[in-house]
Protein backbone atom coordinates (compact mmCIF):
# COMPACT_ATOMS: atom_id res chain seq x y z
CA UNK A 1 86.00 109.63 90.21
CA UNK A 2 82.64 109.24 88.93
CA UNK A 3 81.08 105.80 90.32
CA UNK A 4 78.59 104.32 87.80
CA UNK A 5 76.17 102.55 89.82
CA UNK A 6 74.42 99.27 87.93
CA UNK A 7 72.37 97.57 90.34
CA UNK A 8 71.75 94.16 89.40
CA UNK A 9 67.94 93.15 88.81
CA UNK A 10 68.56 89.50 89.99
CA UNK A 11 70.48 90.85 93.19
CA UNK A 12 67.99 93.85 94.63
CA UNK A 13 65.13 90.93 93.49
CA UNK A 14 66.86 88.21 95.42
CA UNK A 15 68.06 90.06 98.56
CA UNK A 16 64.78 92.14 98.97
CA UNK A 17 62.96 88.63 98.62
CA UNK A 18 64.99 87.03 101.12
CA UNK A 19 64.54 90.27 103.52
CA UNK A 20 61.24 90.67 102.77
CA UNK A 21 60.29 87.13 103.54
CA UNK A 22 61.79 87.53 107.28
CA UNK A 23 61.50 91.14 108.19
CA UNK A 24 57.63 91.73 108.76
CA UNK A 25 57.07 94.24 111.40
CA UNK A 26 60.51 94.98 111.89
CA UNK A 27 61.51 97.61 113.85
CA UNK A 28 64.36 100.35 112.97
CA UNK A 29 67.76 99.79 113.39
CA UNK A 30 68.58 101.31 116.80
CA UNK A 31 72.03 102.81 116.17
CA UNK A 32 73.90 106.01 117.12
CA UNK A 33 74.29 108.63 114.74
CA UNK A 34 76.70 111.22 114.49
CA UNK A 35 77.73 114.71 113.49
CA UNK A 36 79.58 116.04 111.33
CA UNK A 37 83.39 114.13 112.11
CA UNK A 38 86.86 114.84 110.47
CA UNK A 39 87.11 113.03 107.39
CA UNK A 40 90.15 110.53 107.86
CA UNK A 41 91.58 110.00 104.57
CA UNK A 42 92.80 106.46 103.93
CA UNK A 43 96.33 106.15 102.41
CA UNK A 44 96.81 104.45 99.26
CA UNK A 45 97.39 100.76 99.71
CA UNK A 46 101.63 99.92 99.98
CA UNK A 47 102.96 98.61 96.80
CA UNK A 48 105.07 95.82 97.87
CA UNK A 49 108.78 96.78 96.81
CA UNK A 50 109.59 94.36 93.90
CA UNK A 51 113.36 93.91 92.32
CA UNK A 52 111.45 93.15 89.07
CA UNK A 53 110.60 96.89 88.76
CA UNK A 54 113.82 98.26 86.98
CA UNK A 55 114.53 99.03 83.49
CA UNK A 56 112.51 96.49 80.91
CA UNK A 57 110.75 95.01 83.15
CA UNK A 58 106.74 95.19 82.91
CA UNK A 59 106.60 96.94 85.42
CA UNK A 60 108.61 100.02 84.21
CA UNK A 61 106.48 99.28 80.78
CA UNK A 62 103.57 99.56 82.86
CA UNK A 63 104.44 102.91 84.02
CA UNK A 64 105.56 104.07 80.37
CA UNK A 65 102.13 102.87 78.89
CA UNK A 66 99.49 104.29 81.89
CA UNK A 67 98.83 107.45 80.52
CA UNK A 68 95.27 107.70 82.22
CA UNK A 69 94.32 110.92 83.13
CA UNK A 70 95.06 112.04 86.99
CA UNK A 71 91.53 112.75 88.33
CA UNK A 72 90.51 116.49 88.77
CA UNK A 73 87.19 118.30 89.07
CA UNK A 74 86.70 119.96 85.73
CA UNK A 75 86.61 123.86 85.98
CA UNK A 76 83.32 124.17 83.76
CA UNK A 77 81.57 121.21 85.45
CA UNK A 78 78.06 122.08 86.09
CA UNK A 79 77.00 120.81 89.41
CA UNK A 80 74.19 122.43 90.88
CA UNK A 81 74.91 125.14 93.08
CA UNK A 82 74.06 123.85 97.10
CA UNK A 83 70.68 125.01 98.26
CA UNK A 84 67.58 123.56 99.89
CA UNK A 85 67.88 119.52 99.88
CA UNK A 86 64.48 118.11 99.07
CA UNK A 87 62.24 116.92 101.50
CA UNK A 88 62.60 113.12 100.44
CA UNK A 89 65.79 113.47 99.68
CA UNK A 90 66.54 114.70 103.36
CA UNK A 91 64.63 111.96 104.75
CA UNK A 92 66.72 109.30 103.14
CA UNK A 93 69.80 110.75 104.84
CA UNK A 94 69.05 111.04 108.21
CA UNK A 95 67.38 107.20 107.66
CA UNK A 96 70.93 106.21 105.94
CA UNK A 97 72.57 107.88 109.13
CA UNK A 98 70.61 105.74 111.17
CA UNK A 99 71.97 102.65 110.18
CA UNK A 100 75.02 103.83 108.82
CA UNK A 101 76.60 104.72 112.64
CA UNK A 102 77.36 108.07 111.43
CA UNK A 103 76.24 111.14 109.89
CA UNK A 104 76.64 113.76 106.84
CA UNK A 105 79.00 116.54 107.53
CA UNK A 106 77.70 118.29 104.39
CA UNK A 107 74.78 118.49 102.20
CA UNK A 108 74.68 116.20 99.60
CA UNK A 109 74.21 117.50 95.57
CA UNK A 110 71.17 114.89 94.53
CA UNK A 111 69.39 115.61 91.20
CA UNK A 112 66.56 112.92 90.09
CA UNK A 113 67.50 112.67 86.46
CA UNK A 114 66.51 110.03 83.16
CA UNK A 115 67.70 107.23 81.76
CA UNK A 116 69.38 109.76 78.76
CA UNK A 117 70.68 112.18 81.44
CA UNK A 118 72.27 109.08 82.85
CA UNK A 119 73.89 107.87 79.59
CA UNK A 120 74.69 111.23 78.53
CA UNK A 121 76.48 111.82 81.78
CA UNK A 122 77.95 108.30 81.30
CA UNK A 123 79.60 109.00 77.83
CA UNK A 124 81.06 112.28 79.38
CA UNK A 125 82.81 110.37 82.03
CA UNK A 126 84.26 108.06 79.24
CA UNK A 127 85.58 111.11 77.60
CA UNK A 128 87.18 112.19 80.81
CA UNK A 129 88.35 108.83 82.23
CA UNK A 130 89.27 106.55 79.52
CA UNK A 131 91.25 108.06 77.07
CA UNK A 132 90.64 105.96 73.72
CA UNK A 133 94.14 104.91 72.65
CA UNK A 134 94.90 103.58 75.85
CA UNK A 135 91.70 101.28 75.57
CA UNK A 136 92.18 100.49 71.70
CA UNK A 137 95.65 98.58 73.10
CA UNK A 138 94.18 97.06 75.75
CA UNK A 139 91.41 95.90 73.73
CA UNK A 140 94.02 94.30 71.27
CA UNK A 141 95.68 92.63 74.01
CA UNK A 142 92.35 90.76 75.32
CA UNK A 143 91.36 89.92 71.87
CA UNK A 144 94.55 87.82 71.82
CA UNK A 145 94.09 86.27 75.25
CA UNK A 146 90.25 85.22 74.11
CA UNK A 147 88.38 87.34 76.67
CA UNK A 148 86.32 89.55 73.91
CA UNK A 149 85.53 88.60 70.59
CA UNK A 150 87.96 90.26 67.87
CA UNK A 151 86.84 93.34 66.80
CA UNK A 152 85.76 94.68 70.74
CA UNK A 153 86.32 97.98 71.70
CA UNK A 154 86.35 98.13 75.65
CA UNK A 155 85.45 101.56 75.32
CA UNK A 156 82.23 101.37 73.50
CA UNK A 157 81.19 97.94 75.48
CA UNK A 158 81.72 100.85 78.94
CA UNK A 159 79.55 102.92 76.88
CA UNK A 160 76.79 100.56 75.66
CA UNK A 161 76.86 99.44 79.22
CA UNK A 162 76.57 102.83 80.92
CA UNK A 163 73.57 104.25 78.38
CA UNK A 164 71.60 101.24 78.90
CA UNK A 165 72.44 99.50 82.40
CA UNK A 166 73.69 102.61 84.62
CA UNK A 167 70.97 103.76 86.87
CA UNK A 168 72.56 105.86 88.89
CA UNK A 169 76.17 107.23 90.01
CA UNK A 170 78.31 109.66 92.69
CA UNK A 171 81.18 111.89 91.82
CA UNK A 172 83.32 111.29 94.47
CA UNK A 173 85.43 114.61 93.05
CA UNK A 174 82.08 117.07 92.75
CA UNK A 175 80.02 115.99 95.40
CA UNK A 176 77.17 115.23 92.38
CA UNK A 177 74.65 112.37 92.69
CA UNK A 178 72.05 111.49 89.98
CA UNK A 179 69.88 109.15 90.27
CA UNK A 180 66.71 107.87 88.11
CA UNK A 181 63.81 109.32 89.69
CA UNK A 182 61.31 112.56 90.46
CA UNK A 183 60.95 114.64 92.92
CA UNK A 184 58.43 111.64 94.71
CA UNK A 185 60.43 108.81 93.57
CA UNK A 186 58.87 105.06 93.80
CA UNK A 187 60.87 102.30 95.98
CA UNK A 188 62.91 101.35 93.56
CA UNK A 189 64.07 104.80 92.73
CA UNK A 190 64.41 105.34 96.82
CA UNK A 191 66.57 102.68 97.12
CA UNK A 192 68.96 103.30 93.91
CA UNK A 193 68.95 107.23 95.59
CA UNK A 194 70.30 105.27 99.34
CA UNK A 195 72.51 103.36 97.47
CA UNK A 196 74.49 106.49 96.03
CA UNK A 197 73.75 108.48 99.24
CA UNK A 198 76.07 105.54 100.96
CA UNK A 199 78.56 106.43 98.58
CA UNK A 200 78.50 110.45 99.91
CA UNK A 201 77.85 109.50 103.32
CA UNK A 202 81.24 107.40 102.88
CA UNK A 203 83.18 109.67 100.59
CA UNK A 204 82.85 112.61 103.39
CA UNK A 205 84.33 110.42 106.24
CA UNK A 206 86.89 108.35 104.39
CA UNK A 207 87.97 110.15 101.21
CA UNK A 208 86.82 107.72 98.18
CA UNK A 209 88.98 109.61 96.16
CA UNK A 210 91.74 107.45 96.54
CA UNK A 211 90.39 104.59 94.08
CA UNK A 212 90.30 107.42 91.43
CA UNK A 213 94.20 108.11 92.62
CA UNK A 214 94.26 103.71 91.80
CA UNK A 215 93.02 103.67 88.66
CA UNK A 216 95.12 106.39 87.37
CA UNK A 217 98.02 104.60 88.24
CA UNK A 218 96.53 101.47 86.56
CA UNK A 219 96.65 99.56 89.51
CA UNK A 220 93.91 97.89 88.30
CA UNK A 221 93.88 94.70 90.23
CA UNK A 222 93.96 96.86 93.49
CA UNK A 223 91.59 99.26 91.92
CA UNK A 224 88.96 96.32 91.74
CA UNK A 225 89.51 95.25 95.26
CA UNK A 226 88.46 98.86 96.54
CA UNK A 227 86.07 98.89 94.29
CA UNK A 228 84.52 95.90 95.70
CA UNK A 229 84.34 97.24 99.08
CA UNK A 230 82.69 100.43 97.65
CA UNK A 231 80.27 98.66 95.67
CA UNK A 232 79.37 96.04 98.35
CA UNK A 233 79.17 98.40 101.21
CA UNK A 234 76.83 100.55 99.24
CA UNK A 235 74.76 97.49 98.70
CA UNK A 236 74.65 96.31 101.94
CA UNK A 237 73.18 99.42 103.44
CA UNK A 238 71.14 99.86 100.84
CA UNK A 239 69.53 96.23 101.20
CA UNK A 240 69.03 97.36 105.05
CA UNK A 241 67.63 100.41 104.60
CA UNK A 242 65.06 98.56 102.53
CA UNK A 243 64.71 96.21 105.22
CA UNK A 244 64.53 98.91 108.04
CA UNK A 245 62.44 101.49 105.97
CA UNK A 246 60.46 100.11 103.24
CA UNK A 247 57.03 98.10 103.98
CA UNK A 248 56.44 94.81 103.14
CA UNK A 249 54.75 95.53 100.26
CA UNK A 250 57.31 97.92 98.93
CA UNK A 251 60.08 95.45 99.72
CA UNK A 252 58.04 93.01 97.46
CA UNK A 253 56.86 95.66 94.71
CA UNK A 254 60.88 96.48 94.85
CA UNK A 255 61.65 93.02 94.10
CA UNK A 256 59.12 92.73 91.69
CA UNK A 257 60.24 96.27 89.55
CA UNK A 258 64.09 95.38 89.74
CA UNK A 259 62.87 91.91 88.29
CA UNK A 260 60.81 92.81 85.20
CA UNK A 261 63.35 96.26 84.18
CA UNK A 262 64.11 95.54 80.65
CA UNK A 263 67.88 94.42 80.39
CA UNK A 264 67.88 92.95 77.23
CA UNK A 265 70.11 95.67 75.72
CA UNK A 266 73.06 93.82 78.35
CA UNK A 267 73.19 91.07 75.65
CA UNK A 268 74.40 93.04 73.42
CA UNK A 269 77.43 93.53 75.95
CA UNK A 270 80.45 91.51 75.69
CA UNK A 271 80.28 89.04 78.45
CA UNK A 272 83.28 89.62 79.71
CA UNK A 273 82.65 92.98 80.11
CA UNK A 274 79.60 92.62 81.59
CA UNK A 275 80.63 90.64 84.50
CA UNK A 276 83.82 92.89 86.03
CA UNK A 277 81.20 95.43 85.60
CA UNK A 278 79.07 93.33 88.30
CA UNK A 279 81.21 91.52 90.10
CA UNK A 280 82.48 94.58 92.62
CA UNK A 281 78.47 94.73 93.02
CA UNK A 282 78.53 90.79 94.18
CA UNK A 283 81.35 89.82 95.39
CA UNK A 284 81.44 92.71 97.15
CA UNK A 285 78.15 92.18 99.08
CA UNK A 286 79.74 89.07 100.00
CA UNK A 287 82.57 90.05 101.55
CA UNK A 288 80.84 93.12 102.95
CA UNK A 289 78.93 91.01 105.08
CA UNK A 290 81.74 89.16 105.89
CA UNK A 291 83.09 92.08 107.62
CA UNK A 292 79.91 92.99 109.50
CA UNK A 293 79.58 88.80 110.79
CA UNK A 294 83.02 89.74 112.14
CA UNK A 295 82.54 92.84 113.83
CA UNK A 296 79.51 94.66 112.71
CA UNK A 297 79.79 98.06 111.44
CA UNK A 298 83.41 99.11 112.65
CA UNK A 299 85.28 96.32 111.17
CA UNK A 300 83.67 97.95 107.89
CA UNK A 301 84.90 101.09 108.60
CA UNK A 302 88.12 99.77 109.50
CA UNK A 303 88.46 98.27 105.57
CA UNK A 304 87.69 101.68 104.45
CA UNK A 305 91.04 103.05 106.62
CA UNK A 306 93.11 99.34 105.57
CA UNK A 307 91.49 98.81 101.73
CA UNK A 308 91.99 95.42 100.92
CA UNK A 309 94.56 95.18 98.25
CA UNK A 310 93.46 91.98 95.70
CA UNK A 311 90.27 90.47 94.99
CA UNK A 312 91.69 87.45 96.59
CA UNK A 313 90.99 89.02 99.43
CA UNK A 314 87.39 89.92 98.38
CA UNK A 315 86.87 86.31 97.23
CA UNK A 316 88.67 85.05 100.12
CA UNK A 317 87.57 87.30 103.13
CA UNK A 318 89.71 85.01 106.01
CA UNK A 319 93.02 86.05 103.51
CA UNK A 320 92.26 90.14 104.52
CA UNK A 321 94.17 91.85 105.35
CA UNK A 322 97.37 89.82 105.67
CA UNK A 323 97.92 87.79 102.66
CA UNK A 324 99.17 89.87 100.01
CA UNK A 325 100.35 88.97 96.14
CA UNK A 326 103.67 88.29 95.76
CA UNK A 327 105.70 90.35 93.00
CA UNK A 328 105.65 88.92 89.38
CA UNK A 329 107.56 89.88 86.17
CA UNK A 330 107.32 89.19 82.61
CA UNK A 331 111.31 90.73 81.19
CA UNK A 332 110.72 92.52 77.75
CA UNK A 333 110.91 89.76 75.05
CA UNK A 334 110.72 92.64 72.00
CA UNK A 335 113.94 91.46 70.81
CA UNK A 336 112.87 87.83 70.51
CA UNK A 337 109.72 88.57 68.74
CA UNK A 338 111.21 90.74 66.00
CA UNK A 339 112.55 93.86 64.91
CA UNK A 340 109.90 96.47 65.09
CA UNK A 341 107.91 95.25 68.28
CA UNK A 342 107.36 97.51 71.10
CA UNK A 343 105.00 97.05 74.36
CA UNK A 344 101.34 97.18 74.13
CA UNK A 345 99.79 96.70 77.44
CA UNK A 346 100.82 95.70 80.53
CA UNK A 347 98.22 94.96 83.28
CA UNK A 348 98.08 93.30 86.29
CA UNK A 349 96.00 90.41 86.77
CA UNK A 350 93.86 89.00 90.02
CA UNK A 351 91.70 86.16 90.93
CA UNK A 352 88.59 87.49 90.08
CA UNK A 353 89.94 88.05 86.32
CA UNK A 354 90.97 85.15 85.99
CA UNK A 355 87.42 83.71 87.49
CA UNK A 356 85.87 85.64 85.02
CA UNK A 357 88.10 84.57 82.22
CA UNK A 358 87.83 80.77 82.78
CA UNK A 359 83.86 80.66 83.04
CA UNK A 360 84.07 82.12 79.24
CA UNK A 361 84.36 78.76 78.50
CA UNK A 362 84.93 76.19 81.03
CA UNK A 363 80.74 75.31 82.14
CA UNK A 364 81.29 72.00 83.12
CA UNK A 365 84.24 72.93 86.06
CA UNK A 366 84.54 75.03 89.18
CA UNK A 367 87.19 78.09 87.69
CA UNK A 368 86.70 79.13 91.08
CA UNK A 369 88.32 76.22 92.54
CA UNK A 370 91.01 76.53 89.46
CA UNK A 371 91.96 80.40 90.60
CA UNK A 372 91.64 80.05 94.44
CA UNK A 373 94.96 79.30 95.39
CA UNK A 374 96.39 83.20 93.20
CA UNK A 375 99.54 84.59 94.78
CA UNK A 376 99.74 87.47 91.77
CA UNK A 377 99.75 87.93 88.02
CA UNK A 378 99.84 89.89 85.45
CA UNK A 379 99.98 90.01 81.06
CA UNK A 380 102.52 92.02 78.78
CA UNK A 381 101.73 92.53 75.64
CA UNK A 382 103.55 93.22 72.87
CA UNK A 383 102.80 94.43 68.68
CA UNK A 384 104.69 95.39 65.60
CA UNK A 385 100.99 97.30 64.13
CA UNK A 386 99.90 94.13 62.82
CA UNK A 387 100.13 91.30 64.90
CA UNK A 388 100.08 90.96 68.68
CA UNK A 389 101.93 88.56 71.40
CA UNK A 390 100.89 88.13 75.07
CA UNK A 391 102.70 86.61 78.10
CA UNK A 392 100.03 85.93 81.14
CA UNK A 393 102.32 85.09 84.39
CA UNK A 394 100.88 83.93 87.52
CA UNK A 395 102.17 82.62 90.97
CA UNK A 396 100.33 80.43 92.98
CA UNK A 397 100.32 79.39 96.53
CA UNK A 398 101.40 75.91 95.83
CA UNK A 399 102.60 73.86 93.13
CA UNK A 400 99.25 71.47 93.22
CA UNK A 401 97.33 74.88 92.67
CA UNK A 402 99.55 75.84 89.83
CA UNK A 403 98.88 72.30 88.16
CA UNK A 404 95.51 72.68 88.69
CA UNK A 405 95.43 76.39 86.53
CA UNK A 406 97.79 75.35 83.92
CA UNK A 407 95.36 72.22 83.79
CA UNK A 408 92.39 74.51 83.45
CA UNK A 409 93.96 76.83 81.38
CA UNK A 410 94.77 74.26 78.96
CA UNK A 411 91.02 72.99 78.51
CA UNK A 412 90.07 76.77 78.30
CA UNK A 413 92.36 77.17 75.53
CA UNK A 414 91.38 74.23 73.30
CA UNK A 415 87.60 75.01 73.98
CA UNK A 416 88.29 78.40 71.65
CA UNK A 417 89.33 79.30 68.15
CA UNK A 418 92.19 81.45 69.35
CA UNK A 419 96.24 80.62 69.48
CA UNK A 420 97.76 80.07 73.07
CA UNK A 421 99.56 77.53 74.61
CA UNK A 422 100.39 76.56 78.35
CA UNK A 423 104.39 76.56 79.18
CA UNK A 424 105.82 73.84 81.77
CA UNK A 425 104.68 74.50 84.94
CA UNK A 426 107.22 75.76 87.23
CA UNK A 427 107.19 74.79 90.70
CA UNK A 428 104.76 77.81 91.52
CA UNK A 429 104.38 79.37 88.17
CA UNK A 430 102.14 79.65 85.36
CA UNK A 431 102.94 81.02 82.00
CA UNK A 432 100.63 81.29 79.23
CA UNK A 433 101.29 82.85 75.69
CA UNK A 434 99.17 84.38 73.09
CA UNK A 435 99.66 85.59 70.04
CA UNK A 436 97.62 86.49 66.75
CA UNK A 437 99.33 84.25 64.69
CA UNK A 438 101.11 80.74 64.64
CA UNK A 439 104.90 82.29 64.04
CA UNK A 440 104.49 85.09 66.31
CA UNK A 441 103.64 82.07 68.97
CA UNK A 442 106.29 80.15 68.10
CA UNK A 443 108.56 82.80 68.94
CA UNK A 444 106.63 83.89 72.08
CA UNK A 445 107.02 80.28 73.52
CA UNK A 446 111.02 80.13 72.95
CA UNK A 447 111.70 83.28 74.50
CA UNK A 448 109.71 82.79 77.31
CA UNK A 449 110.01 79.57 78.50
């Protein structure tokens, strides 16, 4: 797994701000750092058992349409061989130990690199990792629901993304880390470099590459959950490294450099896009410091052995780890739509996309109080090559927070130009259809109601 690290402007501006505004002569972080320990790989999270998982249901579809690749280390990468780590790239390690509560068991790979290495590297992780018919389906399917304009490629908005917003990422499979910099890097390249060395540091005691084993299995909404605790972890170190090790004056000139970095190039990004790019980085900061309120630095390490399993549970840090999604199912409605209609997509569908999704459109409302009460979800989509149909199903905790979503859902979907319509609530469930065209939702609605 290659980890693509965008740090946010408005984040490493804000939190160095805040730090810098009430850390002034503080001293380092007084913690005990270790050796090199056995890495303890943590297991893949359980997949609840589900009796909607046999033949035609979505999630057997699911399983017929993943074909991402299974993550390997390819045999002609070209990692730098190991040799002498560089002096300031040493120093950042045993200053990440410090506050980290543990220590490197190996060297780290760490090349300073530009902003073309970056996107070149980016666009041969794409090649790798996201195979393009897989994303030209999926991108079809969220063209029906609304979430991209028509006409969106996924895969080139990853791309645009990663040549232009990317500043850094860590191979949890080759041991690599690049990073924008030289060989005397300025604060704000130290702190990108700390925030990829917490992604080694962690990858050689916990075994990151299970949330490459996640997304290869297109567990997607679990995929994002991990993700978040990556993300965020890295993040919070990094913010307290700055705090610990950086001046005053760096802290501010860190601020200030993350501030004024040209971004414009990210409105050219589909929003949508954009922002579950981000949101492990945010929401994951939250919840990481959720974690640390509760018990400091163990009860992180304790989510990287137990990896929370939904982004409710990131959104909703008092939910970890106990309250998991409940199954859901959408049957195969093929026959209903046609002769000549076959699955498209299936993928499985959390709180934070559906966050995401509603602030699209829905400014003047909370979508976070609309999605808060999530007890699982997921879309199957269907085509016959021209047109598409799409069946979102959710569960919700209670019937008031279903009313609310299929309330919200409605006003999303008359505040756009594309087809869907809300089904009758029931009791705890949400349905929502799609489709590309008015008889192809006509037929969607009958056979799914």
């Amino acid at each position: 797994m290659r980890a693509p690290a965008r740090l946010a402007a408005a984040l490493i501006a804000l939190g160095l701000l805040a730090v810098a505004c009430t850390a002034s002569g503080t001293e380092p972080v007084e913690r005990p750092t270790g050796g090199p320990s056995p890495t303890s790989v943590p297991t893949s999270p359980e997949v609840v058992p589900s009796p909607e998982a046999g033949p035609g249901s979505a999630l057997a579809a699911l399983e017929e349409l993943c074909t991402l690749p299974e993550p390997g280390v390819d045999e002609g990468s070209d990692v730098p061989a190991e040799g002498r780590t560089p002096p300031v790239i040493a120093k950042a390690m045993r200053e990440l130990e410090q506050i980290r509560g543990f220590g490197f068991s190996r060297p780290v790979v760490a090349e300073p690199v530009t902003q073309a290495e970056i996107a070149e590297g980016y666009a041969d992780y794409l090649d790798e990792a996201f195979p393009e018919g897989f994303y030209e389906r999926r991108s079809l399917a969220w063209q029906t629901i609304g979430v991209i304009p028509d006409g969106t490629n996924i895969r080139d908005e990853l791309l645009g993304y990663g040549s232009t917003e990317v500043i850094g990422y860590y191979d949890t499979l080759t041991g690599e880390l690049v990073f924008i910099g030289t060989q005397d890097p300025s604060p704000l390249e130290r702190i990108t470099l700390v925030h990829e060395l917490t992604h080694a540091i962690d990858d050689q005691r916990f075994g990151l590459e299970t949330i490459d084993r996640l997304g290869a299995e297109c567990r997607d909404e679990e995929l994002e959950a991990a993700l978040a605790l990556v993300e965020g972890n890295a993040t919070f170190f990094m913010l307290r490294w700055a705090q610990t090790f950086l001046t005053l004056e760096e802290q501010l000139q860190v601020g200030v450099d993350a501030a004024t970095q040209d971004t414009s190039a990210s409105g050219d990004i589909a929003p949508f896009i954009e922002a579950l790019q981000l949101w492990p980085y945010e929401a994951g900061l939250t919840f990481i410091t959720n974690l640390s309120s509760r018990g400091g630095v163990e009860a992180i390490d304790d989510a990287f052995e137990d990896l929370p399993t939904s982004t409710e549970q990131v959104i909703h840090p008092e939910r970890y780890p106990n309250d998991v999604p409940i199954p859901v199912d959408v049957p195969d409605l093929a026959g209903a739509l046609g002769s000549g209609w076959e699955d498209l997509d299936v993928q499985h569908v959390g709180e934070a996309w559906l966050v995401l999704m509603l602030r699209l459109r829905l400014d003047g409302s909370d979508p976070s109080e609309a999605s808060a009460g999530w007890d699982g979800g997921l879309y199957r989509a269907w085509s016959d090559g021209d047109d598409v149909a799409v069946v979102l199903a959710t569960e919700w905790d209670s019937e008031g927070d279903a009313q609310e979503f299929a309330d919200a859902m409605g006003r999303w979907i008359a505040a756009g130009d594309d087809l869907g319509v809300v089904l009758p609530v029931d009791r705890t469930s949400v349905r929502v259809v799609f489709a590309s065209d008015a008889a192809t939702l006509a037929s969607l609605g009958a056979g799914a109601a």
